[in-house]
PDB file of N, CA and C in Angstrom:
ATOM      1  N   UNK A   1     103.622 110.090  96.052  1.00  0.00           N
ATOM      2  CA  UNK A   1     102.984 108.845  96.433  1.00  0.00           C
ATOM      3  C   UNK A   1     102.394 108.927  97.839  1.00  0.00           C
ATOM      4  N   UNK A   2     102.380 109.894  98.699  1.00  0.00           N
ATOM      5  CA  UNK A   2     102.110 110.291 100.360  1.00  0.00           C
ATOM      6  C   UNK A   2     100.953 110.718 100.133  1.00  0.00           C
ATOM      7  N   UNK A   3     100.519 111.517  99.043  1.00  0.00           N
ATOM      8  CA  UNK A   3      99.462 112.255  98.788  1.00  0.00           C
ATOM      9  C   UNK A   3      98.697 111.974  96.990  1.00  0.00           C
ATOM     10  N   UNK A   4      97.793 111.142  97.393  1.00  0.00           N
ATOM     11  CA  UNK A   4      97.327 110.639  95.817  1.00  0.00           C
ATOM     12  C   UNK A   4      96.212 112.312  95.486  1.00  0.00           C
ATOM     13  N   UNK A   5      95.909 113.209  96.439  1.00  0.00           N
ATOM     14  CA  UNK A   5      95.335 113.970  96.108  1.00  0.00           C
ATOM     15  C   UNK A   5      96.096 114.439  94.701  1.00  0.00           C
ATOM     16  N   UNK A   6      97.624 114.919  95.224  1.00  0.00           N
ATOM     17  CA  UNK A   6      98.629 115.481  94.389  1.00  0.00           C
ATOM     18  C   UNK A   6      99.523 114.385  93.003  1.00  0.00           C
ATOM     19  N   UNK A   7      98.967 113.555  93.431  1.00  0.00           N
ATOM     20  CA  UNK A   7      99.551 112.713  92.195  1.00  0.00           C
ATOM     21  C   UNK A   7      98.626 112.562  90.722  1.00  0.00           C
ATOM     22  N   UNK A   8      99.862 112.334  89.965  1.00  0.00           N
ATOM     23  CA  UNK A   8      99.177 112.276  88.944  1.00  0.00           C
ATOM     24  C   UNK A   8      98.556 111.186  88.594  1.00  0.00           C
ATOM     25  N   UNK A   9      97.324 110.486  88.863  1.00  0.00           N
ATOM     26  CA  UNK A   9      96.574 108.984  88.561  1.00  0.00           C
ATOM     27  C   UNK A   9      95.508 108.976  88.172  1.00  0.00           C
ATOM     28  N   UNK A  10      95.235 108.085  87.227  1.00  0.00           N
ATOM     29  CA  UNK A  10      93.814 108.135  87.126  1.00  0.00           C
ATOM     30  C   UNK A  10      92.549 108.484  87.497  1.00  0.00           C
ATOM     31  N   UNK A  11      91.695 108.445  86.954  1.00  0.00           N
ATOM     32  CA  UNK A  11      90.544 108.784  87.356  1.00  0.00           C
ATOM     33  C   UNK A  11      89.652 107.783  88.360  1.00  0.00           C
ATOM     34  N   UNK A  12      90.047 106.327  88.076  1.00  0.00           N
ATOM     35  CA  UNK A  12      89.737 105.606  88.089  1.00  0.00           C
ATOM     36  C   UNK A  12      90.282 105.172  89.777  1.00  0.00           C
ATOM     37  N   UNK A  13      91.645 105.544  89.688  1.00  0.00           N
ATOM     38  CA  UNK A  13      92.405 105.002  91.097  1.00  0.00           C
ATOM     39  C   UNK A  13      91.762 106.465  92.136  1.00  0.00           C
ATOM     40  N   UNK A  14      91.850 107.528  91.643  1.00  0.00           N
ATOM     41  CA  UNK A  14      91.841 108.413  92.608  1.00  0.00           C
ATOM     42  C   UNK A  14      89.970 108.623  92.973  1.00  0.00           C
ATOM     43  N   UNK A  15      89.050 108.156  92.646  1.00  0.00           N
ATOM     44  CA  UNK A  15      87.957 107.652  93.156  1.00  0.00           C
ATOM     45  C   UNK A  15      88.131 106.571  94.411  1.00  0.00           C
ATOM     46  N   UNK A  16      88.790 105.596  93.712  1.00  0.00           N
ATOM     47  CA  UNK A  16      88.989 104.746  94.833  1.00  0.00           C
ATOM     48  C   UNK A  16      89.524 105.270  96.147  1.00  0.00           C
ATOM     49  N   UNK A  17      90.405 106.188  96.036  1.00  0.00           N
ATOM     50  CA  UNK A  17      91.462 106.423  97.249  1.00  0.00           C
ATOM     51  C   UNK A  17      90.004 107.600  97.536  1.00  0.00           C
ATOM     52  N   UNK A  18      89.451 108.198  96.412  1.00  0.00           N
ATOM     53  CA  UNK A  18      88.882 109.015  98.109  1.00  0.00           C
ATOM     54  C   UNK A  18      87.789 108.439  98.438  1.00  0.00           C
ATOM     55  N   UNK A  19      87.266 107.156  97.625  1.00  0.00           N
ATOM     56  CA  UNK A  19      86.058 106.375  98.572  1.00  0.00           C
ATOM     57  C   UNK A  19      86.646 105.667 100.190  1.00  0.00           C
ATOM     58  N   UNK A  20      87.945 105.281  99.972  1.00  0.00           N
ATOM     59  CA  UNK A  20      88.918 104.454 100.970  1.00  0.00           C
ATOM     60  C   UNK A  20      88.839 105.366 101.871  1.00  0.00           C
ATOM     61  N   UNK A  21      89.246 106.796 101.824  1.00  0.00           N
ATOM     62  CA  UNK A  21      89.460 107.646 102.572  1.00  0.00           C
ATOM     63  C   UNK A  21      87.701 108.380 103.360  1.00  0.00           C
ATOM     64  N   UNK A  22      87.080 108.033 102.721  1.00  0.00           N
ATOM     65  CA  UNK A  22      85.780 108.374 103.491  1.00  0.00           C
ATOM     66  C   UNK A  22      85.114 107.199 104.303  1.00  0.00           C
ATOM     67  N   UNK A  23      85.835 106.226 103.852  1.00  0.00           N
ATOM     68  CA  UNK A  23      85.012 105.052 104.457  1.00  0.00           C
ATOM     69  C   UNK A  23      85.724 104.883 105.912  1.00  0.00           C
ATOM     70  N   UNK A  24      87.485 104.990 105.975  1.00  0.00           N
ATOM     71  CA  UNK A  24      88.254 105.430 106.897  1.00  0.00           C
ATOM     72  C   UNK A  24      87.681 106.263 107.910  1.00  0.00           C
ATOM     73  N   UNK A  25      87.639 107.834 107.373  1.00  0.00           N
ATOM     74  CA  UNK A  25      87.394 108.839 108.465  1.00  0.00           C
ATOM     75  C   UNK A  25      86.343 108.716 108.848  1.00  0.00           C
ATOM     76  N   UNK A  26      85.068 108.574 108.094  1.00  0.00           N
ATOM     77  CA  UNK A  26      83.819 108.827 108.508  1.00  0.00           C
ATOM     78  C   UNK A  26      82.906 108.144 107.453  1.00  0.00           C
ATOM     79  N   UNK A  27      83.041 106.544 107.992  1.00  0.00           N
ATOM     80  CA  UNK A  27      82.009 105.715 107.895  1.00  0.00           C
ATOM     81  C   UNK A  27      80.935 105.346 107.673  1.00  0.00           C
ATOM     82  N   UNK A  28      80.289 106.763 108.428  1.00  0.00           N
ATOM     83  CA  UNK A  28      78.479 106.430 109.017  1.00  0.00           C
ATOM     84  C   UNK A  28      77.925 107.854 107.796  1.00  0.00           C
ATOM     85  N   UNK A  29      79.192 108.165 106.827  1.00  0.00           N
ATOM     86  CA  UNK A  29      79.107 108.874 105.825  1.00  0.00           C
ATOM     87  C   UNK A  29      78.774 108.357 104.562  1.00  0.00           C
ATOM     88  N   UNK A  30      79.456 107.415 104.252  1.00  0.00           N
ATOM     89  CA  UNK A  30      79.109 106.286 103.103  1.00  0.00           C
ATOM     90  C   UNK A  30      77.938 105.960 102.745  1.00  0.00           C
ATOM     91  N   UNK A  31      77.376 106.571 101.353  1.00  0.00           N
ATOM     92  CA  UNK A  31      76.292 106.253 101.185  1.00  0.00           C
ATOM     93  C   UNK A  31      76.019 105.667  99.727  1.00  0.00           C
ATOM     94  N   UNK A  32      74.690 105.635  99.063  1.00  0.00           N
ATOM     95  CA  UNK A  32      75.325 104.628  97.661  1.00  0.00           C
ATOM     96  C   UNK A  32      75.818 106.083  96.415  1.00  0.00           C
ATOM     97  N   UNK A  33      75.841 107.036  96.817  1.00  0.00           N
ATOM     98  CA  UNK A  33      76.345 108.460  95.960  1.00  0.00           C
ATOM     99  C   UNK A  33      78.163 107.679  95.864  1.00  0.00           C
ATOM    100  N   UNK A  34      78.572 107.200  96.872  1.00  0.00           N
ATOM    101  CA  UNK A  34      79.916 107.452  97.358  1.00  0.00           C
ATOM    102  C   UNK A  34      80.007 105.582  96.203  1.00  0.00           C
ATOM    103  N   UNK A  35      79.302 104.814  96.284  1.00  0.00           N
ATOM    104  CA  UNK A  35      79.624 103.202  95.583  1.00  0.00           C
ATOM    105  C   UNK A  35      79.367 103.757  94.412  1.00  0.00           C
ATOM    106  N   UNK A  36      78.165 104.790  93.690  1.00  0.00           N
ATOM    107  CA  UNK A  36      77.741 105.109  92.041  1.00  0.00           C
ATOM    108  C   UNK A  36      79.116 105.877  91.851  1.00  0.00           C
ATOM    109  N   UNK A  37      79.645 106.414  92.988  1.00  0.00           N
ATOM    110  CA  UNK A  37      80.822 106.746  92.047  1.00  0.00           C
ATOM    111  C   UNK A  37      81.973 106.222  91.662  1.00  0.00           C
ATOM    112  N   UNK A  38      82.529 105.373  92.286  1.00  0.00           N
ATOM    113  CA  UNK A  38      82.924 104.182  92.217  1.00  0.00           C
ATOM    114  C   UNK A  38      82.620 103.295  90.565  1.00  0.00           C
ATOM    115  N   UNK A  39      81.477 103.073  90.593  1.00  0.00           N
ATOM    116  CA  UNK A  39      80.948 102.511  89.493  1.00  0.00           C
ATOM    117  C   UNK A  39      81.016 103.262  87.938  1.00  0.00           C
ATOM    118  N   UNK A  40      80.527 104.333  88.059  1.00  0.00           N
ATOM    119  CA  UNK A  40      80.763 105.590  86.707  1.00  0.00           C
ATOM    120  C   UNK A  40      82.283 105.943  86.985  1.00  0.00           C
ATOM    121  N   UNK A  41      83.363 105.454  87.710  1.00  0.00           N
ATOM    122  CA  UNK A  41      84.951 105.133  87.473  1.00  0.00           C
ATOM    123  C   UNK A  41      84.991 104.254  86.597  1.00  0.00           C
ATOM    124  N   UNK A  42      84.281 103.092  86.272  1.00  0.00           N
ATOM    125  CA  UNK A  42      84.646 101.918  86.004  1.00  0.00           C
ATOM    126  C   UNK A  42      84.773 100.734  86.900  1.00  0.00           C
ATOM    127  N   UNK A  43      84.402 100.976  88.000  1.00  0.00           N
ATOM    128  CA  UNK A  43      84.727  99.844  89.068  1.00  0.00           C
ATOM    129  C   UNK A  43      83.240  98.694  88.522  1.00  0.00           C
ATOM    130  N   UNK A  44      83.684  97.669  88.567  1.00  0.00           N
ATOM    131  CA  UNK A  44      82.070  96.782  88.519  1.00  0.00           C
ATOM    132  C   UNK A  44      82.086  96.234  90.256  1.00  0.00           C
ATOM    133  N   UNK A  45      80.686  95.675  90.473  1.00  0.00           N
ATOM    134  CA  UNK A  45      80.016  95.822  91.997  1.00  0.00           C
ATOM    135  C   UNK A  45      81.502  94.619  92.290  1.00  0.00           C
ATOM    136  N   UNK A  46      81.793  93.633  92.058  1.00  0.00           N
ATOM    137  CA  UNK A  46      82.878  92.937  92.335  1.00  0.00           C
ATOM    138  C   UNK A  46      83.908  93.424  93.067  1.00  0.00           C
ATOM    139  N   UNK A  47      84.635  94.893  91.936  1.00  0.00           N
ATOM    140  CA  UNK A  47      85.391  95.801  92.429  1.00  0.00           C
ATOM    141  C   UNK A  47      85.222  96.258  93.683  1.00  0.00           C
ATOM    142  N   UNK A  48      83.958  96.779  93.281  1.00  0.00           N
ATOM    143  CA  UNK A  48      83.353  97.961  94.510  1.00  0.00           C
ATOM    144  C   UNK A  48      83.284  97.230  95.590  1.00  0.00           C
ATOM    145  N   UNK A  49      83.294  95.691  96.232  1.00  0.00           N
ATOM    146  CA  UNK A  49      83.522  94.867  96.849  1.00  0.00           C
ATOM    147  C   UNK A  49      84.511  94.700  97.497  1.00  0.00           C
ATOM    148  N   UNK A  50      85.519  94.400  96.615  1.00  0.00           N
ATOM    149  CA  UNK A  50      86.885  93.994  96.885  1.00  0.00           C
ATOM    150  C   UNK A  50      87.742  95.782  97.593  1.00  0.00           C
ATOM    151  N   UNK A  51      87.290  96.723  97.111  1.00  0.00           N
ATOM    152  CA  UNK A  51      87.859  97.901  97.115  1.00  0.00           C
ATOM    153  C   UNK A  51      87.560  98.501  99.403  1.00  0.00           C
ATOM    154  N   UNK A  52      85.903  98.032  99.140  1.00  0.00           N
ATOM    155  CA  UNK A  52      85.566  97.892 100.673  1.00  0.00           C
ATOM    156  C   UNK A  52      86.357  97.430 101.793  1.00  0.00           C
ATOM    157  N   UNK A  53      85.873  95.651 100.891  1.00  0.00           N
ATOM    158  CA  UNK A  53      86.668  95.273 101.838  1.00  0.00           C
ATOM    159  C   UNK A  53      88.248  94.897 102.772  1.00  0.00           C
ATOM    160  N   UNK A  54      88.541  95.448 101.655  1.00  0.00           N
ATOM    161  CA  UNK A  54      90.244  96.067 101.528  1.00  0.00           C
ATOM    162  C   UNK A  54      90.494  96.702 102.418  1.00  0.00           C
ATOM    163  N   UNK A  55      89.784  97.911 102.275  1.00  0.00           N
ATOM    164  CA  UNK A  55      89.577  99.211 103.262  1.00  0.00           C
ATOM    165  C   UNK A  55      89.804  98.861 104.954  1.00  0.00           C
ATOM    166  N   UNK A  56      88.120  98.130 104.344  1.00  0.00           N
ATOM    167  CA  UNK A  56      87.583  97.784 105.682  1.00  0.00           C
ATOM    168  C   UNK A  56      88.461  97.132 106.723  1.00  0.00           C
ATOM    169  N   UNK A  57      89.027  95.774 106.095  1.00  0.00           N
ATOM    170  CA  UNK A  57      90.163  94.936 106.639  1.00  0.00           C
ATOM    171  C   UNK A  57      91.595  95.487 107.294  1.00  0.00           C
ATOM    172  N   UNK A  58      92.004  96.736 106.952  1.00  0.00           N
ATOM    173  CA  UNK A  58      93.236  97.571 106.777  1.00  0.00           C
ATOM    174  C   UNK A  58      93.164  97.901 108.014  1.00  0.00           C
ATOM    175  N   UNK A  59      91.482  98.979 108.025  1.00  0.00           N
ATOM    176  CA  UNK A  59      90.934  99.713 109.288  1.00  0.00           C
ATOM    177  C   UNK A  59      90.795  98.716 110.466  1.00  0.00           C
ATOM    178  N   UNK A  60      90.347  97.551 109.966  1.00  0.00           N
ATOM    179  CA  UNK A  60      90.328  96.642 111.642  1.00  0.00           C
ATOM    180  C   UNK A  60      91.870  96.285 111.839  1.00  0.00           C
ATOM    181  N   UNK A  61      92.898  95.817 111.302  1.00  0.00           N
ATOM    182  CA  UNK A  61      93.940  95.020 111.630  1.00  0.00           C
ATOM    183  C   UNK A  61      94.280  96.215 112.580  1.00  0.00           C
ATOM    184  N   UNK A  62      94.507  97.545 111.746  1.00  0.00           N
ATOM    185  CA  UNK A  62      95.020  98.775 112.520  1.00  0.00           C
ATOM    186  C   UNK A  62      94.588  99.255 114.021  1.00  0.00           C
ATOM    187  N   UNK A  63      93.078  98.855 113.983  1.00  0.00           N
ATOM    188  CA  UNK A  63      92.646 100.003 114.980  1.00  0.00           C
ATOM    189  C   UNK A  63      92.503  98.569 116.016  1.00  0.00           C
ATOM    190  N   UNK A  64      92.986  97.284 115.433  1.00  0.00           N
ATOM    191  CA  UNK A  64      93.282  95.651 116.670  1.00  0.00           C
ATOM    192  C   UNK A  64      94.286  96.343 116.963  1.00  0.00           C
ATOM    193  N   UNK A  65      95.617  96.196 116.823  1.00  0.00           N
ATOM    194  CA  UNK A  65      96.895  96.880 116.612  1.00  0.00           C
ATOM    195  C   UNK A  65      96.721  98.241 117.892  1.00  0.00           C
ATOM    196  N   UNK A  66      96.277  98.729 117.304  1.00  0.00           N
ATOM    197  CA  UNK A  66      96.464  99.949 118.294  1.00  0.00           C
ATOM    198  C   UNK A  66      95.558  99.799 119.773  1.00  0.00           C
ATOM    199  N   UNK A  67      94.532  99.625 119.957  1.00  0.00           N
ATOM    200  CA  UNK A  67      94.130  99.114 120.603  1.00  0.00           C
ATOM    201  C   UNK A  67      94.769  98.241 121.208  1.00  0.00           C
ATOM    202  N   UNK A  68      95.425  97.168 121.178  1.00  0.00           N
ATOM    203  CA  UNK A  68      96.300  96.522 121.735  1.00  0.00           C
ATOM    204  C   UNK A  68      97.617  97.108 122.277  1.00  0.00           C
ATOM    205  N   UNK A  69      98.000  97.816 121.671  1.00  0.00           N
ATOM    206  CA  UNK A  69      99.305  98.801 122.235  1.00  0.00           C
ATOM    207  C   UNK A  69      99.887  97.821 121.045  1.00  0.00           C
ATOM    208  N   UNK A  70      99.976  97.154 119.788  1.00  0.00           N
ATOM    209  CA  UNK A  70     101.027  96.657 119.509  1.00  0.00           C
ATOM    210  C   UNK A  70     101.716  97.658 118.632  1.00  0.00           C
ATOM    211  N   UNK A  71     103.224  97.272 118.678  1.00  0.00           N
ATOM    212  CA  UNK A  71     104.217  98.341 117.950  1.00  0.00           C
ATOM    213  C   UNK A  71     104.831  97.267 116.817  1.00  0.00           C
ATOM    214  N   UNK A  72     105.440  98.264 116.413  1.00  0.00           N
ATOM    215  CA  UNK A  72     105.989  97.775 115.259  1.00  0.00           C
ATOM    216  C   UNK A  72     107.641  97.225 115.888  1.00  0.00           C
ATOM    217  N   UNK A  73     108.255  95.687 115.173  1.00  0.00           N
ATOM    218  CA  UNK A  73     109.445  95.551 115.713  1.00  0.00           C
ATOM    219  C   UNK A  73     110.298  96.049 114.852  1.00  0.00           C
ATOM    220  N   UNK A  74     111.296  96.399 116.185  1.00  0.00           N
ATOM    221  CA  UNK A  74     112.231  97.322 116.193  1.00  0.00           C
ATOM    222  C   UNK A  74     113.235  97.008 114.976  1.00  0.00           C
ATOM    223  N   UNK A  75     113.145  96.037 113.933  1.00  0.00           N
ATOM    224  CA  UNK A  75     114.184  95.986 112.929  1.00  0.00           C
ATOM    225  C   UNK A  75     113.092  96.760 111.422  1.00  0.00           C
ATOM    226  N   UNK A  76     111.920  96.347 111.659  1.00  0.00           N
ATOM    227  CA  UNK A  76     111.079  97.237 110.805  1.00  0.00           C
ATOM    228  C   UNK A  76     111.418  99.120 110.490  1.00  0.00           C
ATOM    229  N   UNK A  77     111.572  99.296 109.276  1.00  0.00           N
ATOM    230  CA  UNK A  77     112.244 100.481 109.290  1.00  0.00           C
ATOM    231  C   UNK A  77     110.980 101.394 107.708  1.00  0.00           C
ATOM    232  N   UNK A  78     110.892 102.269 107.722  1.00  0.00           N
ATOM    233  CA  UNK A  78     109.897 103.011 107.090  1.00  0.00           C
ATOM    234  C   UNK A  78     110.743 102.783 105.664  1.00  0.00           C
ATOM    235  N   UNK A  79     111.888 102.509 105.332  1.00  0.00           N
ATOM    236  CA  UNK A  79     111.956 102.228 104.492  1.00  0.00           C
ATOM    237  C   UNK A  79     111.899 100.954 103.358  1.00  0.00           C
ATOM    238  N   UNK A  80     111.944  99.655 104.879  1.00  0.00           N
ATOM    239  CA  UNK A  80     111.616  98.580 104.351  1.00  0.00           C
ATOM    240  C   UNK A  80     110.514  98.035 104.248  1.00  0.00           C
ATOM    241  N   UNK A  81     109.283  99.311 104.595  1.00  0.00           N
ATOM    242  CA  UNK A  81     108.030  99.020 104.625  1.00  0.00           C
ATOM    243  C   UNK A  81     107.523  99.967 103.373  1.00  0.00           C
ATOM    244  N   UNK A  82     108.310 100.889 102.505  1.00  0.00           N
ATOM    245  CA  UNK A  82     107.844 101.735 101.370  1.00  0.00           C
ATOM    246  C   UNK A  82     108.086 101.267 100.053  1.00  0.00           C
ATOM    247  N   UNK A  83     107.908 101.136  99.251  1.00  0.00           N
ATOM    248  CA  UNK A  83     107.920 100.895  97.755  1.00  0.00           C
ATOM    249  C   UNK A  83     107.635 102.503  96.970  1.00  0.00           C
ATOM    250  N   UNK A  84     108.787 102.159  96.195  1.00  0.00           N
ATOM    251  CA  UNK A  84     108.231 103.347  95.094  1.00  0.00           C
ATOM    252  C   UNK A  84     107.086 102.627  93.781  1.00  0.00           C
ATOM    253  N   UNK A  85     106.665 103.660  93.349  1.00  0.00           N
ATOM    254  CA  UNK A  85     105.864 104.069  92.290  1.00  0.00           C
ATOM    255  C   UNK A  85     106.132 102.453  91.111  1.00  0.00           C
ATOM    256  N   UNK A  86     107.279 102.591  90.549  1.00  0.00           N
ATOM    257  CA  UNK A  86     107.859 101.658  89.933  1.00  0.00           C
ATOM    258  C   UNK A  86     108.125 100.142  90.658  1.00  0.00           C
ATOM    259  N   UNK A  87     107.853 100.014  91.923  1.00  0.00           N
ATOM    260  CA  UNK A  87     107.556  98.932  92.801  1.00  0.00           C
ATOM    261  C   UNK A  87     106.533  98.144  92.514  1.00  0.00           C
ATOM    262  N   UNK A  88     105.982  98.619  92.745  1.00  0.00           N
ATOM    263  CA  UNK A  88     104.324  98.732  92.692  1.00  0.00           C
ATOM    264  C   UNK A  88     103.840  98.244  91.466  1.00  0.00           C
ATOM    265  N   UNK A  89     103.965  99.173  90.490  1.00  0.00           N
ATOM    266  CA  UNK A  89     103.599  99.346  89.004  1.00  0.00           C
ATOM    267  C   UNK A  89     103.964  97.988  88.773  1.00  0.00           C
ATOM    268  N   UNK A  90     105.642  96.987  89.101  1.00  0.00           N
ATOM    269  CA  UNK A  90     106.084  95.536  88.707  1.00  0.00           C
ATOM    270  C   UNK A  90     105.301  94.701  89.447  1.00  0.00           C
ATOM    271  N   UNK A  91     105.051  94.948  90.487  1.00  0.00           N
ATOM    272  CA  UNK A  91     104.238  93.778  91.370  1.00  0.00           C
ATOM    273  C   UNK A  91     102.890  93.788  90.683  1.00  0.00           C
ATOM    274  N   UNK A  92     102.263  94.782  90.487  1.00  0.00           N
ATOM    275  CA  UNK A  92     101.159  94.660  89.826  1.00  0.00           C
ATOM    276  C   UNK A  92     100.670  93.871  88.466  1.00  0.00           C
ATOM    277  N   UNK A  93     101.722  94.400  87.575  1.00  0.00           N
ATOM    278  CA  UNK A  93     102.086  93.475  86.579  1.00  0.00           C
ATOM    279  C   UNK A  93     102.772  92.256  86.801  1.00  0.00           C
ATOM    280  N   UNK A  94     103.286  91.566  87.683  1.00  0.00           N
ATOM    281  CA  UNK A  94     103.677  90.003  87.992  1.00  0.00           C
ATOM    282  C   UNK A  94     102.064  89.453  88.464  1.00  0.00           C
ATOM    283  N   UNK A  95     101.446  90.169  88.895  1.00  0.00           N
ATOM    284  CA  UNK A  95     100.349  89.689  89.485  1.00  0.00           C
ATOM    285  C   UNK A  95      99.197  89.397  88.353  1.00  0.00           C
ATOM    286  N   UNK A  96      99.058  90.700  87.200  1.00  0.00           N
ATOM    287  CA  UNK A  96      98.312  90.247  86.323  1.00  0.00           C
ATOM    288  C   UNK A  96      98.774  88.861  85.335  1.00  0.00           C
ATOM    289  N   UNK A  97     100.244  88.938  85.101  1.00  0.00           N
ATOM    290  CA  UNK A  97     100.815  87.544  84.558  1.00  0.00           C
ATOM    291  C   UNK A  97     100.434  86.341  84.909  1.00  0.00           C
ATOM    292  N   UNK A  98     100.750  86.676  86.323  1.00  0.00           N
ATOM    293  CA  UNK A  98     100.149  85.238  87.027  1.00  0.00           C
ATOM    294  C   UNK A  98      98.852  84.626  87.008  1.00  0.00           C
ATOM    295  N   UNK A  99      98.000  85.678  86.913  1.00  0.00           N
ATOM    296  CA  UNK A  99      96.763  85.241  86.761  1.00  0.00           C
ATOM    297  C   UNK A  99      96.369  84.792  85.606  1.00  0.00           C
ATOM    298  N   UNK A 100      96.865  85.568  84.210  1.00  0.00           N
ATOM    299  CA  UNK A 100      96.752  85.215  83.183  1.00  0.00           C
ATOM    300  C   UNK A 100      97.415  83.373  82.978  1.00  0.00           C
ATOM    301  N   UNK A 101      98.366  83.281  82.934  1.00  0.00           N
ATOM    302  CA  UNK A 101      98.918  81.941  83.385  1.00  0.00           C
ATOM    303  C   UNK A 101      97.706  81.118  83.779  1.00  0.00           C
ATOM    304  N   UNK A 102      97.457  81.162  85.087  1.00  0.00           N
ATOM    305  CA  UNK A 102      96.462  80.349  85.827  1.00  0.00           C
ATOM    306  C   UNK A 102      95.096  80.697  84.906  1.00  0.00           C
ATOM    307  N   UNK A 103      94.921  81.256  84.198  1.00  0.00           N
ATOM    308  CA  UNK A 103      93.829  81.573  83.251  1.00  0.00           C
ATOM    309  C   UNK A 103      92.900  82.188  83.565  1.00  0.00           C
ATOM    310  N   UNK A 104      93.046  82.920  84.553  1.00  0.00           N
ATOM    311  CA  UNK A 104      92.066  84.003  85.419  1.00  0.00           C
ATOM    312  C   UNK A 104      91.923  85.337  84.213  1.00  0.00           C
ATOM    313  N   UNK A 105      91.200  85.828  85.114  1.00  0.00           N
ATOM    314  CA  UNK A 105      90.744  87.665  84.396  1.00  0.00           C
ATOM    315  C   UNK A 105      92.044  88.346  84.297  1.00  0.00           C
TER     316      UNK A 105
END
């Protein structure tokens, strides 16, 4: 889960992670080769939206954060900030429930 290069995931997720990851390192790299692929994943422009600005949002809180000198408090622990695989996978699915419920997509 440290390395989605090495994991076994979709086709679909591991586009995403290396569009995330180019938009991260090198920005002024992103071009529409890097969103068509995205799209021939399956992402629709919505996605390809939401997937950005995800990114995008992650990269500012972080690089406010650091820039600021702020740290993390001291009861915060790498493990109460990790989820496994099977974490994840339930939250994801409570989340599609919910929506279904509320009568969403």
């Amino acid at each position: 889960m440290r390395d989605f290069r090495a994991a076994s995931i979709s086709d679909a997720d591991r586009a995403m992670l290396e569009y995330a990851v180019k938009l991260t390192e090198t920005p002024h790299a992103v071009g529409d080769a890097d969103v068509r692929a995205l799209t021939e994943a399956g992402f629709s422009d919505a996605a390809v939206l939401d997937v950005c600005q995800v990114t995008s949002y992650y990269n500012y809180v972080n690089r406010l954060a650091d820039g600021l000198g702020v740290e993390l408090e001291d009861y915060w622990t790498v493990e109460e900030m990790t989820i496994t695989a099977e974490e994840f996978h339930a939250r994801v699915e409570r989340r599609v429930e919910q929506r279904a419920d509320r009568g969403g997509p």
